[in-house]
PDB file of N, CA and C in Angstrom:
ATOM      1  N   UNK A   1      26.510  16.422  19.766  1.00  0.00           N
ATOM      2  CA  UNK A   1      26.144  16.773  18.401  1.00  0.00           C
ATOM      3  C   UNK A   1      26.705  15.748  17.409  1.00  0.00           C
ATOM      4  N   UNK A   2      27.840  15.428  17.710  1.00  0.00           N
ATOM      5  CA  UNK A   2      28.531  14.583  16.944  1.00  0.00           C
ATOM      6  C   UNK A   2      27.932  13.225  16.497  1.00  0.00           C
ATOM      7  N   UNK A   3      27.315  12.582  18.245  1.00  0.00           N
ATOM      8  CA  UNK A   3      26.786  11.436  18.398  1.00  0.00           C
ATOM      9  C   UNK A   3      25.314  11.647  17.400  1.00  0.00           C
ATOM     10  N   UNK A   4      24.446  12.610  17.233  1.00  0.00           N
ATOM     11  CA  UNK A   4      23.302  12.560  16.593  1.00  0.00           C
ATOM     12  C   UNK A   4      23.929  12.431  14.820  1.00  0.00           C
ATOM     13  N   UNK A   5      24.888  13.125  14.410  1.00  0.00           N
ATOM     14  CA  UNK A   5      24.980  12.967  13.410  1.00  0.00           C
ATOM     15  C   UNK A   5      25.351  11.540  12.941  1.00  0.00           C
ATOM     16  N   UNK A   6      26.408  10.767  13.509  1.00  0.00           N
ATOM     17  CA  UNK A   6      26.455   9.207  13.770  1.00  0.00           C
ATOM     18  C   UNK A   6      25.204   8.999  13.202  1.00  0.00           C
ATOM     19  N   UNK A   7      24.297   8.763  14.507  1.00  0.00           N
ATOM     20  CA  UNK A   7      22.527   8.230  14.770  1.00  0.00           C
ATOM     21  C   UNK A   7      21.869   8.553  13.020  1.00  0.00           C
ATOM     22  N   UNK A   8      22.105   9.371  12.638  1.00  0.00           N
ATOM     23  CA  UNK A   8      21.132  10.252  11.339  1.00  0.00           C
ATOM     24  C   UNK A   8      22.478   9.289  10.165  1.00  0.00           C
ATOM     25  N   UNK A   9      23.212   9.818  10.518  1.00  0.00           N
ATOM     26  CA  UNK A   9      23.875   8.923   9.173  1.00  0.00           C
ATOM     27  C   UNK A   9      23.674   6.942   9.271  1.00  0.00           C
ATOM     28  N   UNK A  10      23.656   6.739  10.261  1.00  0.00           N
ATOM     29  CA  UNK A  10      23.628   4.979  10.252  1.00  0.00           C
ATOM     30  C   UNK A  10      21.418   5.399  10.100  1.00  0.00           C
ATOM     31  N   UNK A  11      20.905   6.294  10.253  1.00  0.00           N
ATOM     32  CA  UNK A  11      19.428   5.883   9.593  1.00  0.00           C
ATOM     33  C   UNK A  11      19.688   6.110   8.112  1.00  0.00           C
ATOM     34  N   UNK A  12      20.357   6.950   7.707  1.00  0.00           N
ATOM     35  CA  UNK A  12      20.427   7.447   6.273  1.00  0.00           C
ATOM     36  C   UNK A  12      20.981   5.836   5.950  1.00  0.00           C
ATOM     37  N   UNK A  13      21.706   5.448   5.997  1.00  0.00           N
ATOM     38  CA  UNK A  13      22.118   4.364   5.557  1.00  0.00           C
ATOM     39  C   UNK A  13      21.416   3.263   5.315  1.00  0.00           C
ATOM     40  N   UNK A  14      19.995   3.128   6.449  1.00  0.00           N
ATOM     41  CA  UNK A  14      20.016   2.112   6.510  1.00  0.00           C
ATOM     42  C   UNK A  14      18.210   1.818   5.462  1.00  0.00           C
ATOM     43  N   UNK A  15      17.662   3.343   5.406  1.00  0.00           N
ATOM     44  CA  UNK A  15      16.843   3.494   4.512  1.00  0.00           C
ATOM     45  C   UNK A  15      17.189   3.471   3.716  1.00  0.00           C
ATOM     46  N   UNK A  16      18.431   3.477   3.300  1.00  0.00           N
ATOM     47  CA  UNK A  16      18.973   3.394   1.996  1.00  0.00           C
ATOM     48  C   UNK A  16      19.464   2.180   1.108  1.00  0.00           C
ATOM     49  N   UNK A  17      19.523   1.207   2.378  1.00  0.00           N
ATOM     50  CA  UNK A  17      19.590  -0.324   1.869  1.00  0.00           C
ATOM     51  C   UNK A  17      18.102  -0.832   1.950  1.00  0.00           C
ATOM     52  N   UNK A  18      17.258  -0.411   2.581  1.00  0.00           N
ATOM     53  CA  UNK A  18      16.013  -0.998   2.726  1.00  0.00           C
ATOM     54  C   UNK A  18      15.224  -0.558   1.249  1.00  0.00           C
ATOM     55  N   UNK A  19      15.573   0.792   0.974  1.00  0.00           N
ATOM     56  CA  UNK A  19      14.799   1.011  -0.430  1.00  0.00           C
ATOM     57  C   UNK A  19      15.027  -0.054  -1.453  1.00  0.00           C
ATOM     58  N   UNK A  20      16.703   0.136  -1.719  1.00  0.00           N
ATOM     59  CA  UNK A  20      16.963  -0.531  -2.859  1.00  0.00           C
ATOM     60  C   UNK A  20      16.481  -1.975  -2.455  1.00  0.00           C
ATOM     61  N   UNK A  21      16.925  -2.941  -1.158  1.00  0.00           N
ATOM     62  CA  UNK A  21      16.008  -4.021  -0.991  1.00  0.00           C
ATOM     63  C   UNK A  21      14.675  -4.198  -1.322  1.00  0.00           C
ATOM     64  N   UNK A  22      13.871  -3.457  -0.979  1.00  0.00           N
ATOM     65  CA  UNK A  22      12.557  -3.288  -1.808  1.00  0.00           C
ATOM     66  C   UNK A  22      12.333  -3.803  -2.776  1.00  0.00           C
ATOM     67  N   UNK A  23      13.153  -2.637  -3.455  1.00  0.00           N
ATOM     68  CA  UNK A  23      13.045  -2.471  -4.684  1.00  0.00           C
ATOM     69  C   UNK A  23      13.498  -3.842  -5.624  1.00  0.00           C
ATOM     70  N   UNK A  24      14.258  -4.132  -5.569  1.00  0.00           N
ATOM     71  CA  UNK A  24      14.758  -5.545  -6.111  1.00  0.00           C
ATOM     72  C   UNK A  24      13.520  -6.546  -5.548  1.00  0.00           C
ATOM     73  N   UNK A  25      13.928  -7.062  -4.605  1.00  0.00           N
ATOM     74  CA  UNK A  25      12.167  -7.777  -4.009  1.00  0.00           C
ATOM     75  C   UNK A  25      11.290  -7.929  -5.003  1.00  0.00           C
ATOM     76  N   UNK A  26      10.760  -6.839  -5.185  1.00  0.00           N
ATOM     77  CA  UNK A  26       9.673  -6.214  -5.687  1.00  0.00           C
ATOM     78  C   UNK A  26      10.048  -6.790  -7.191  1.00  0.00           C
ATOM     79  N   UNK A  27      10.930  -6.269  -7.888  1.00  0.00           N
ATOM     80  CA  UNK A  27      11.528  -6.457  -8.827  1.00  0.00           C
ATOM     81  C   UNK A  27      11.427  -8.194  -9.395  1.00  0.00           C
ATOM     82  N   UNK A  28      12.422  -9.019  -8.449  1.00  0.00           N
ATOM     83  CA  UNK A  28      11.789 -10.423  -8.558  1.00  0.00           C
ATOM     84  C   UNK A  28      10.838 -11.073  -8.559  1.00  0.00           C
ATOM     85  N   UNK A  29       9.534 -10.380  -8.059  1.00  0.00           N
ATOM     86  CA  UNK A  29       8.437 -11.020  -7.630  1.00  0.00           C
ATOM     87  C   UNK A  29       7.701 -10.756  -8.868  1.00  0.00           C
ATOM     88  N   UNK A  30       8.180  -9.600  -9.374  1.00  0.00           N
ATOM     89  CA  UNK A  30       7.554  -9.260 -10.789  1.00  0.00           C
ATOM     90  C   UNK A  30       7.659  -9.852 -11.890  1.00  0.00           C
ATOM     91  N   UNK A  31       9.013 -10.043 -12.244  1.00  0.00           N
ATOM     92  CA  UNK A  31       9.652 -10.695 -13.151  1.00  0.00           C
ATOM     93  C   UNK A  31       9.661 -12.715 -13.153  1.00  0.00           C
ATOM     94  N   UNK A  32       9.424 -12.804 -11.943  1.00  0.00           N
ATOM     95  CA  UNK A  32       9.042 -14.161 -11.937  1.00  0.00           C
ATOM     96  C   UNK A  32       7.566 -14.801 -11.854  1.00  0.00           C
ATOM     97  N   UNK A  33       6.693 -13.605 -12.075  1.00  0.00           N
ATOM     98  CA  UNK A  33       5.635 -13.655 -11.936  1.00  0.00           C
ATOM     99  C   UNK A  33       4.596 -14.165 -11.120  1.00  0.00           C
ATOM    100  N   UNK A  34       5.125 -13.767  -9.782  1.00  0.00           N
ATOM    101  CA  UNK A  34       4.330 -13.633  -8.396  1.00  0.00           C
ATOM    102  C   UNK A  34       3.481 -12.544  -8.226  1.00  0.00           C
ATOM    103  N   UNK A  35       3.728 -11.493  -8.766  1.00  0.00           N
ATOM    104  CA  UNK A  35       3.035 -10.322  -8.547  1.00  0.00           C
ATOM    105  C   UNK A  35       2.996  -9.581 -10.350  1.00  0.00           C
ATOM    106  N   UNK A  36       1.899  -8.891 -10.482  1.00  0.00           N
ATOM    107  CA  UNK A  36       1.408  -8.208 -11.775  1.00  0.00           C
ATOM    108  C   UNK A  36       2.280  -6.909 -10.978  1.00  0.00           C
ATOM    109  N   UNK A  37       3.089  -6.388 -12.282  1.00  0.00           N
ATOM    110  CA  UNK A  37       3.644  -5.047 -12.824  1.00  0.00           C
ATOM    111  C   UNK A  37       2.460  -3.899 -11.986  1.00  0.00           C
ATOM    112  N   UNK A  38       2.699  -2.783 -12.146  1.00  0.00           N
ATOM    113  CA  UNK A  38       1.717  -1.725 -12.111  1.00  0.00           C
ATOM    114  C   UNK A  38       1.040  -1.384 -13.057  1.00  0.00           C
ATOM    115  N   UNK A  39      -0.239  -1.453 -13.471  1.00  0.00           N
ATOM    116  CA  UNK A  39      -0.707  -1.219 -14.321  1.00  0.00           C
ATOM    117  C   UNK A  39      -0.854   0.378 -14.505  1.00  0.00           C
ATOM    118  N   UNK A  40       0.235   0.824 -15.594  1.00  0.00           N
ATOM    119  CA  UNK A  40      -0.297   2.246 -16.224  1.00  0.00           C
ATOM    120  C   UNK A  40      -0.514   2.173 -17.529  1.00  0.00           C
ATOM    121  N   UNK A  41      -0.011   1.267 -18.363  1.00  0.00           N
ATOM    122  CA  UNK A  41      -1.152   0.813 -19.161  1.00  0.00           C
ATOM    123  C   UNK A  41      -2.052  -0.011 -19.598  1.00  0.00           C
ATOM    124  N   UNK A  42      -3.120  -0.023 -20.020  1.00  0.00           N
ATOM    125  CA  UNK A  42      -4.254  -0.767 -20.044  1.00  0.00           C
ATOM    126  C   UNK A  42      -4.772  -0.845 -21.552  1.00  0.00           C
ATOM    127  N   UNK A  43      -5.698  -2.425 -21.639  1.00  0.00           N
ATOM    128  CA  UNK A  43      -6.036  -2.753 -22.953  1.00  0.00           C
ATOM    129  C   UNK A  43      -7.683  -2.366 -22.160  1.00  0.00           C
ATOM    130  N   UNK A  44      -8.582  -1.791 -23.603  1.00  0.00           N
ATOM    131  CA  UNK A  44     -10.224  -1.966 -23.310  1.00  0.00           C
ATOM    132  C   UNK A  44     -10.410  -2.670 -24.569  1.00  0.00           C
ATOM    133  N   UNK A  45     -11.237  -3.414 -24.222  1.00  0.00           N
ATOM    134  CA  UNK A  45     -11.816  -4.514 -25.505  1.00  0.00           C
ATOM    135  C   UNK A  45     -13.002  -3.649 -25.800  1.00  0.00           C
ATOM    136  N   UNK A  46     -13.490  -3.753 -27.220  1.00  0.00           N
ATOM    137  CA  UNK A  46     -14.690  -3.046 -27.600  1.00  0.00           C
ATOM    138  C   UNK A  46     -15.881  -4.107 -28.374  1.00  0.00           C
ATOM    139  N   UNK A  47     -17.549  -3.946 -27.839  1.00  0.00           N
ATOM    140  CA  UNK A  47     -18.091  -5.196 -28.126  1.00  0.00           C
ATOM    141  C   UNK A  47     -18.406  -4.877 -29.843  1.00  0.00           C
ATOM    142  N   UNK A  48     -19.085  -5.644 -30.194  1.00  0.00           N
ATOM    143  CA  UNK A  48     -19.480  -5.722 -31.332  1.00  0.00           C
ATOM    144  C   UNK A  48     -19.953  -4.571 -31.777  1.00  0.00           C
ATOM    145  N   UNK A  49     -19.842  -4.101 -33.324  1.00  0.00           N
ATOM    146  CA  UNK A  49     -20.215  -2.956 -33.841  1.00  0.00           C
ATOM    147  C   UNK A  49     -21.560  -3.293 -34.080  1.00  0.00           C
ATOM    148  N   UNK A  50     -21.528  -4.239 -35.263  1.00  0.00           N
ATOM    149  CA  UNK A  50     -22.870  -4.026 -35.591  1.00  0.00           C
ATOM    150  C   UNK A  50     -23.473  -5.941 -35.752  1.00  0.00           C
ATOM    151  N   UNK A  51     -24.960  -6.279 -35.573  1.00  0.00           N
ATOM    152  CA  UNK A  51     -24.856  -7.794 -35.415  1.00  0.00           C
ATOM    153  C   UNK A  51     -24.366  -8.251 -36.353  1.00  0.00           C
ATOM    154  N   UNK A  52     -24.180  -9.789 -36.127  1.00  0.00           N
ATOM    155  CA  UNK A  52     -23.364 -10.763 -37.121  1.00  0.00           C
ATOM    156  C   UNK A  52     -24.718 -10.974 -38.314  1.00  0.00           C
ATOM    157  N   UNK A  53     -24.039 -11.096 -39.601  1.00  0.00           N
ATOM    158  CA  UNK A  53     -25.089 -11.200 -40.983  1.00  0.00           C
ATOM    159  C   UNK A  53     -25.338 -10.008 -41.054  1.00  0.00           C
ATOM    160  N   UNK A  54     -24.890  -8.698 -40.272  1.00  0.00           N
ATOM    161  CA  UNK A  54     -25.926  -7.403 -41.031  1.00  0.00           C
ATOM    162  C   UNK A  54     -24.803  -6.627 -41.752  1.00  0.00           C
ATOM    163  N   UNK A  55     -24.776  -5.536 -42.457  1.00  0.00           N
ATOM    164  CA  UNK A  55     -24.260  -5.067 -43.234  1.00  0.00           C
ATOM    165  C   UNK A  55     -24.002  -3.502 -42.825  1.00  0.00           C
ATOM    166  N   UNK A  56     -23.147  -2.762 -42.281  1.00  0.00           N
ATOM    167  CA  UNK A  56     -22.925  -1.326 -41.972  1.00  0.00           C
ATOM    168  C   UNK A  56     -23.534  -0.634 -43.068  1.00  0.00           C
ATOM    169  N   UNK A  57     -23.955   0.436 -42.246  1.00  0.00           N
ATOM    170  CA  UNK A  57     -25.145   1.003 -43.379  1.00  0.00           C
ATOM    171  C   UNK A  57     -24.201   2.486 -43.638  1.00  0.00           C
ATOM    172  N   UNK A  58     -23.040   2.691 -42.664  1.00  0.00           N
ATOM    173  CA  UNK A  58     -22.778   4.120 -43.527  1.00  0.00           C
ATOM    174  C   UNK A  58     -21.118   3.849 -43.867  1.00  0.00           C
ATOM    175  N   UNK A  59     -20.476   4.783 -44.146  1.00  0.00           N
ATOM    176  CA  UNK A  59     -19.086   4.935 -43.901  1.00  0.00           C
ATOM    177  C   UNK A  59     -18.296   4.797 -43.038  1.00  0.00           C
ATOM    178  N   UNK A  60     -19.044   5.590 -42.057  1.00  0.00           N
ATOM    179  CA  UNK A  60     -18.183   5.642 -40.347  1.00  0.00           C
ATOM    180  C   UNK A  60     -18.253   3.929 -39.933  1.00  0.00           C
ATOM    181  N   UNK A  61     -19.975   3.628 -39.861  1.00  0.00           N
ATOM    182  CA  UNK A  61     -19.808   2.195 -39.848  1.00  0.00           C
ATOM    183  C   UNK A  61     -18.520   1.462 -40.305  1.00  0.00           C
ATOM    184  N   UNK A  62     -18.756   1.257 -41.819  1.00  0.00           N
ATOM    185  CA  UNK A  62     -17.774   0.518 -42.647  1.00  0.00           C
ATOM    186  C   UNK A  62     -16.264   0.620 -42.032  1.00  0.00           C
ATOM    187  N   UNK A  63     -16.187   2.023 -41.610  1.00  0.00           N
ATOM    188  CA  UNK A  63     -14.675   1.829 -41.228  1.00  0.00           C
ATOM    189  C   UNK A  63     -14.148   0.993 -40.344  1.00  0.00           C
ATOM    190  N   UNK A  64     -15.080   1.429 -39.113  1.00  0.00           N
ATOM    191  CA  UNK A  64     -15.135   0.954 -37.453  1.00  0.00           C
ATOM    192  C   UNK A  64     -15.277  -0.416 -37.972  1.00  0.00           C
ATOM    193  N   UNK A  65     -16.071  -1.165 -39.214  1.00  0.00           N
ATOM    194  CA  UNK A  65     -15.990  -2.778 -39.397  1.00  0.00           C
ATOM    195  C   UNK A  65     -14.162  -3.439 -39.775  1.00  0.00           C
ATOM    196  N   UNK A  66     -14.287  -2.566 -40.726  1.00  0.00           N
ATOM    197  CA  UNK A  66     -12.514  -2.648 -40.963  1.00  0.00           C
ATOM    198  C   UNK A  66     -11.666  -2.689 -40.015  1.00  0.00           C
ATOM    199  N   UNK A  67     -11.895  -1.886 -39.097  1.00  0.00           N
ATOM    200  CA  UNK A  67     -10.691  -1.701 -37.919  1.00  0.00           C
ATOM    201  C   UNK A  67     -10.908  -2.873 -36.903  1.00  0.00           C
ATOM    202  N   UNK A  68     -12.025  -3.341 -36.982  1.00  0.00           N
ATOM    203  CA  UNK A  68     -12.518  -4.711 -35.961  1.00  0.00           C
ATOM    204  C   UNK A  68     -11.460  -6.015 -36.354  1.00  0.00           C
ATOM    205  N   UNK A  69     -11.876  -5.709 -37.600  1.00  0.00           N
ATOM    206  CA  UNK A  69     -11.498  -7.205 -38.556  1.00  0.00           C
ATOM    207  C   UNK A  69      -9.674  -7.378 -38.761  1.00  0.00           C
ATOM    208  N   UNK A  70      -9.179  -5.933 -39.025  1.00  0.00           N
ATOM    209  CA  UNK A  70      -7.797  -5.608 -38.951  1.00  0.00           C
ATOM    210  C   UNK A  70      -7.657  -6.145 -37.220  1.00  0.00           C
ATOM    211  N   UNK A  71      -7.744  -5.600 -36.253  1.00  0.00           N
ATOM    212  CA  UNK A  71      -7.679  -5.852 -34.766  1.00  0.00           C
ATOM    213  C   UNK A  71      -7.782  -7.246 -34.809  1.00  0.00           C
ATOM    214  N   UNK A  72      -8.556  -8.216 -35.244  1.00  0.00           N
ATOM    215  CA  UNK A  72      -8.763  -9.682 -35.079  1.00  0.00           C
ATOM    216  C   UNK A  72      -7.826 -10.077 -35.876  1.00  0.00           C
ATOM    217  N   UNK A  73      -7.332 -10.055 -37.087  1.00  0.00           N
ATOM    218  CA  UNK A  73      -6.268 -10.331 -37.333  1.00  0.00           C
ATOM    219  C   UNK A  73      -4.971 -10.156 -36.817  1.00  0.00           C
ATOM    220  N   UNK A  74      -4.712  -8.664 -35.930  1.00  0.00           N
ATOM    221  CA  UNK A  74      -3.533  -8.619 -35.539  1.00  0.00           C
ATOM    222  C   UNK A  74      -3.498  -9.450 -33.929  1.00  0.00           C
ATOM    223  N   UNK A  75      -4.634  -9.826 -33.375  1.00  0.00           N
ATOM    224  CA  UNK A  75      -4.857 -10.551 -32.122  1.00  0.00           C
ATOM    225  C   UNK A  75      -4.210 -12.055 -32.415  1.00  0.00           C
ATOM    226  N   UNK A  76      -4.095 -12.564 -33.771  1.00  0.00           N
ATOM    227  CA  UNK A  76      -4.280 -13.892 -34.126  1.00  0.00           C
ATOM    228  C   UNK A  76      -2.688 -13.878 -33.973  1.00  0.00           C
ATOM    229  N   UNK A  77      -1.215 -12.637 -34.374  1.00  0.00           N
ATOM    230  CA  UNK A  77      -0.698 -12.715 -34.524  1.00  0.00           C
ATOM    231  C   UNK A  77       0.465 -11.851 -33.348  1.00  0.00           C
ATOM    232  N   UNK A  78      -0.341 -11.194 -32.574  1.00  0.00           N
ATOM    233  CA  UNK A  78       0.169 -10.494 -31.299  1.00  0.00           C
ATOM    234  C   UNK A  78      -0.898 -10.891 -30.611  1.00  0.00           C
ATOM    235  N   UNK A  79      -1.194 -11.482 -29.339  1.00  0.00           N
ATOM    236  CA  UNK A  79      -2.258 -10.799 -28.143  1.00  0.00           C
ATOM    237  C   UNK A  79      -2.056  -9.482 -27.802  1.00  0.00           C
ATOM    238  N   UNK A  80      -3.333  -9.046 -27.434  1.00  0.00           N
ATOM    239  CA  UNK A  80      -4.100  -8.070 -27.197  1.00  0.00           C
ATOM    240  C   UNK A  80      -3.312  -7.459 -26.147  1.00  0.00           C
ATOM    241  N   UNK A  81      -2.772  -8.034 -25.390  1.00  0.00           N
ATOM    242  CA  UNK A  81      -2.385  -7.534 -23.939  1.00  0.00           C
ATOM    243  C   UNK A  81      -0.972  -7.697 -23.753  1.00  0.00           C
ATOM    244  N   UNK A  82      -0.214  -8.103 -24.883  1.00  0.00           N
ATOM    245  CA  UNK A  82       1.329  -7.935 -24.939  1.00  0.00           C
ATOM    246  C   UNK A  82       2.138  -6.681 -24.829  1.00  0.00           C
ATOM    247  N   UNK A  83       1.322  -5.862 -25.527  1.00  0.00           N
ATOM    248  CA  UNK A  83       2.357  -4.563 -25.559  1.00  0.00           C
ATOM    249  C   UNK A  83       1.629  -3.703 -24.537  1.00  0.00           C
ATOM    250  N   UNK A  84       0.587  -3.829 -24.226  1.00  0.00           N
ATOM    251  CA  UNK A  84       0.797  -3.383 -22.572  1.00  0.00           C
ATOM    252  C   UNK A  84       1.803  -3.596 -22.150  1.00  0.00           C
ATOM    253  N   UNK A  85       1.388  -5.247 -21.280  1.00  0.00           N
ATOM    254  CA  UNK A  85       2.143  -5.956 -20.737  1.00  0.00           C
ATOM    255  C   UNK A  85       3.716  -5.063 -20.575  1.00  0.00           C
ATOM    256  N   UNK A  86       4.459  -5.247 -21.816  1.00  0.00           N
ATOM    257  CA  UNK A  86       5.683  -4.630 -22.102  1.00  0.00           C
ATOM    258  C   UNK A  86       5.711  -3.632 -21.349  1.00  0.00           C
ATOM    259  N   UNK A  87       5.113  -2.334 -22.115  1.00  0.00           N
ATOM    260  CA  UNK A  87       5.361  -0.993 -21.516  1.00  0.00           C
ATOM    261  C   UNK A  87       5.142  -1.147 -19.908  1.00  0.00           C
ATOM    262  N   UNK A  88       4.295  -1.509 -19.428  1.00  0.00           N
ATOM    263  CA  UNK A  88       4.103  -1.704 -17.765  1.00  0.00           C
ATOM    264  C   UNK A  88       5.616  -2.144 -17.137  1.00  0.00           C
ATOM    265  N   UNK A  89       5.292  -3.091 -17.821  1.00  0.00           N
ATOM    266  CA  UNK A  89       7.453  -3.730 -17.618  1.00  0.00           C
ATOM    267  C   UNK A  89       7.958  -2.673 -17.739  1.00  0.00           C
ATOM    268  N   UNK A  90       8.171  -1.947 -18.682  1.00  0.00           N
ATOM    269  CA  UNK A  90       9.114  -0.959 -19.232  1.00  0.00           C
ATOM    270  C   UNK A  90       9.217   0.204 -18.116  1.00  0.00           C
ATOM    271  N   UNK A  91       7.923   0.963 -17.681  1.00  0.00           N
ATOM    272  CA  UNK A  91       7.814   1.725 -16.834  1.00  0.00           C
ATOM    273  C   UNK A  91       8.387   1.145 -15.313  1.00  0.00           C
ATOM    274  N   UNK A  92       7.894   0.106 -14.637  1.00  0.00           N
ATOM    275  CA  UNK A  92       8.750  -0.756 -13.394  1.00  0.00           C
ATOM    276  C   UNK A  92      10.476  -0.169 -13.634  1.00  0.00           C
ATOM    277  N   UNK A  93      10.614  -1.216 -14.919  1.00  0.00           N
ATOM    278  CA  UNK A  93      11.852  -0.984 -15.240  1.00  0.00           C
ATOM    279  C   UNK A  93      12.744   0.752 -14.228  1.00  0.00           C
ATOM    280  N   UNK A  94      12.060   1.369 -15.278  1.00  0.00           N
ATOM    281  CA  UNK A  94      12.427   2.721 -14.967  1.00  0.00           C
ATOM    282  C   UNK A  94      12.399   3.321 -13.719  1.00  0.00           C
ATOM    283  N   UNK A  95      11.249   3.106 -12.917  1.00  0.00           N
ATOM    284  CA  UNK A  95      10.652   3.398 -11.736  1.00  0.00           C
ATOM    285  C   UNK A  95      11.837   2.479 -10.619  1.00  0.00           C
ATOM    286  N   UNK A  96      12.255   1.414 -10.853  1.00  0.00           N
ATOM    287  CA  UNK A  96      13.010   0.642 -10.394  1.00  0.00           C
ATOM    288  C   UNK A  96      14.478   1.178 -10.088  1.00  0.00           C
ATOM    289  N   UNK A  97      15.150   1.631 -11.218  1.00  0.00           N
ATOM    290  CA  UNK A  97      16.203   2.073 -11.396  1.00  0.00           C
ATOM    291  C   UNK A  97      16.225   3.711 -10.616  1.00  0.00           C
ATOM    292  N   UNK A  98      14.999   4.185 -10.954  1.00  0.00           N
ATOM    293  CA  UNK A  98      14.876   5.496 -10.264  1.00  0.00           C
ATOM    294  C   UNK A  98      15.331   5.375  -8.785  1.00  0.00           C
ATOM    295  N   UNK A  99      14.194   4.425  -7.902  1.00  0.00           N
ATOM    296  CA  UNK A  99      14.568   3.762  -6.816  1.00  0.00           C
ATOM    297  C   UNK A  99      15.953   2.976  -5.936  1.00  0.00           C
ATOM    298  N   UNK A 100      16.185   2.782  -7.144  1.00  0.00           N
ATOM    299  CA  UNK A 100      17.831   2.105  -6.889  1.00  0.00           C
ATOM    300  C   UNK A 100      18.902   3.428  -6.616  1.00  0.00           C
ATOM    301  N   UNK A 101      19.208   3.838  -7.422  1.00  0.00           N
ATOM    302  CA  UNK A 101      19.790   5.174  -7.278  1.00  0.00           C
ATOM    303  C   UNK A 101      19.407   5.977  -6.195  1.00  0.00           C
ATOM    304  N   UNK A 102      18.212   6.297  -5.887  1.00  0.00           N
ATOM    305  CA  UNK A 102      17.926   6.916  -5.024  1.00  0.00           C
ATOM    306  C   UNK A 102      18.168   6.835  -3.851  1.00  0.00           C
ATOM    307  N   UNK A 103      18.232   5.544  -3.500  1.00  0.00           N
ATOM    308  CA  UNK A 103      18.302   4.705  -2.492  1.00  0.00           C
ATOM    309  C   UNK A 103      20.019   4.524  -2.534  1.00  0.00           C
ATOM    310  N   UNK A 104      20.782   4.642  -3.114  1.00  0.00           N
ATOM    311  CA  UNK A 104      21.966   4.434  -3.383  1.00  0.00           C
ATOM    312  C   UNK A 104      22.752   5.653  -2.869  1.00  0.00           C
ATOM    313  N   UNK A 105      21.962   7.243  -3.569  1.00  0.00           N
ATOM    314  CA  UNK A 105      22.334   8.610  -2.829  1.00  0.00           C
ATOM    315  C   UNK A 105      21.904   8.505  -1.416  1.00  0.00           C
ATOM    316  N   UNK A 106      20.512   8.048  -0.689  1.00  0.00           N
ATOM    317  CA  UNK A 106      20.570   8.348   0.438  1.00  0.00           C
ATOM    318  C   UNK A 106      22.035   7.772   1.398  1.00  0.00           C
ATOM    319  N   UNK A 107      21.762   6.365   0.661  1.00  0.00           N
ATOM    320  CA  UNK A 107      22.974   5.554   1.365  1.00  0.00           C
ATOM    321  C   UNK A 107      24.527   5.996   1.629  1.00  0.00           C
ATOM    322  N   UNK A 108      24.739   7.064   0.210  1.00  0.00           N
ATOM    323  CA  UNK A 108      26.052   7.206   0.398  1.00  0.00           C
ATOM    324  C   UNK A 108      26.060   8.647   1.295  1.00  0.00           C
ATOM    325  N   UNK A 109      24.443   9.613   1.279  1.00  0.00           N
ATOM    326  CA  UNK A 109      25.159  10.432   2.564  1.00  0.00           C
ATOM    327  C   UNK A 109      25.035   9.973   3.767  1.00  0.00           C
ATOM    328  N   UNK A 110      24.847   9.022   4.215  1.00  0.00           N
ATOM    329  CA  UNK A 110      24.415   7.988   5.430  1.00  0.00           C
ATOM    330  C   UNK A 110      25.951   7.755   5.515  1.00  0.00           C
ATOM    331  N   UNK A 111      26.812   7.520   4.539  1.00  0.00           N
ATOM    332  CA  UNK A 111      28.201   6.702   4.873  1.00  0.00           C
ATOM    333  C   UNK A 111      28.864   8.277   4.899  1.00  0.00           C
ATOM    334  N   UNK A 112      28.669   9.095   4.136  1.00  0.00           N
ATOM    335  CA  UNK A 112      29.458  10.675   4.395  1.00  0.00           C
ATOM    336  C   UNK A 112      29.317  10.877   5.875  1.00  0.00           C
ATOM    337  N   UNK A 113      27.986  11.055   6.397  1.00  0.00           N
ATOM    338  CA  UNK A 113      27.170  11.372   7.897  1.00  0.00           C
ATOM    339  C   UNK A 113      28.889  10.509   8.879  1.00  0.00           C
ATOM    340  N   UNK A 114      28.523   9.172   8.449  1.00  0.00           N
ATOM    341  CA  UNK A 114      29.102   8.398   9.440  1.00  0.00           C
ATOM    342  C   UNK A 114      30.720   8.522   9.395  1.00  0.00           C
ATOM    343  N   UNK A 115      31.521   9.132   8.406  1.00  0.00           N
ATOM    344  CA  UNK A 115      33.084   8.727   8.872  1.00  0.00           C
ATOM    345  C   UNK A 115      33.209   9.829   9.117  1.00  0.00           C
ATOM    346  N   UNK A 116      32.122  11.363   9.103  1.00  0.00           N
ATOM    347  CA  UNK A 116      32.437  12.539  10.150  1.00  0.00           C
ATOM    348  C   UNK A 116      33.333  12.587  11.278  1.00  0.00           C
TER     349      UNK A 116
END
């Protein structure tokens, strides 16, 4: 009995360095930009409202023209796909650290298991 608990604590352990390995891995490959983040958030581009030279004929129009023209201005001065970008980071981030830890508890009952 003794010997299985050994066996179960050196696996606990050793999934427990393999996660957090992963996880870092993973981590570098991201951050050095070998591999794209997970995308949970996303940009949609929207085409043209109404053709070029014509004139919005109502309100709702007019607005949706405003918000185009505001959007092209703020593109000139942020890209479009930055604060995605970020938050995607941001979420890894988190998801990362979740992983680390986690991987950190399995590990340490893997080392409890083993000086039984």
């Amino acid at each position: 009995m003794e010997l299985a608990i050994k066996i179960l604590g050196w696996g606990l352990l050793i999934v427990g360095v393999v996660i957090i390995g992963w996880t870092l891995f993973s981590s570098y490959n991201i951050f050095t930009g070998k591999t794209a983040a997970p995308e949970v958030f996303k940009v949609e581009t929207e085409g043209v409202l109404t053709p070029e030279g014509s004139f919005p004929a109502s309100p709702a129009e007019i607005q949706k023209e405003t918000e185009k023209m505001i959007g092209e201005q703020l593109k000139k001065i942020l890209p479009a796909d930055t604060i995605p970008k970020m938050l995607n980071l941001a979420v890894w981030s988190m998801l990362a650290f979740i992983l680390i830890f986690g991987g950190s508890q399995i590990s340490s009952l893997g080392i409890k298991l083993i000086k039984k």
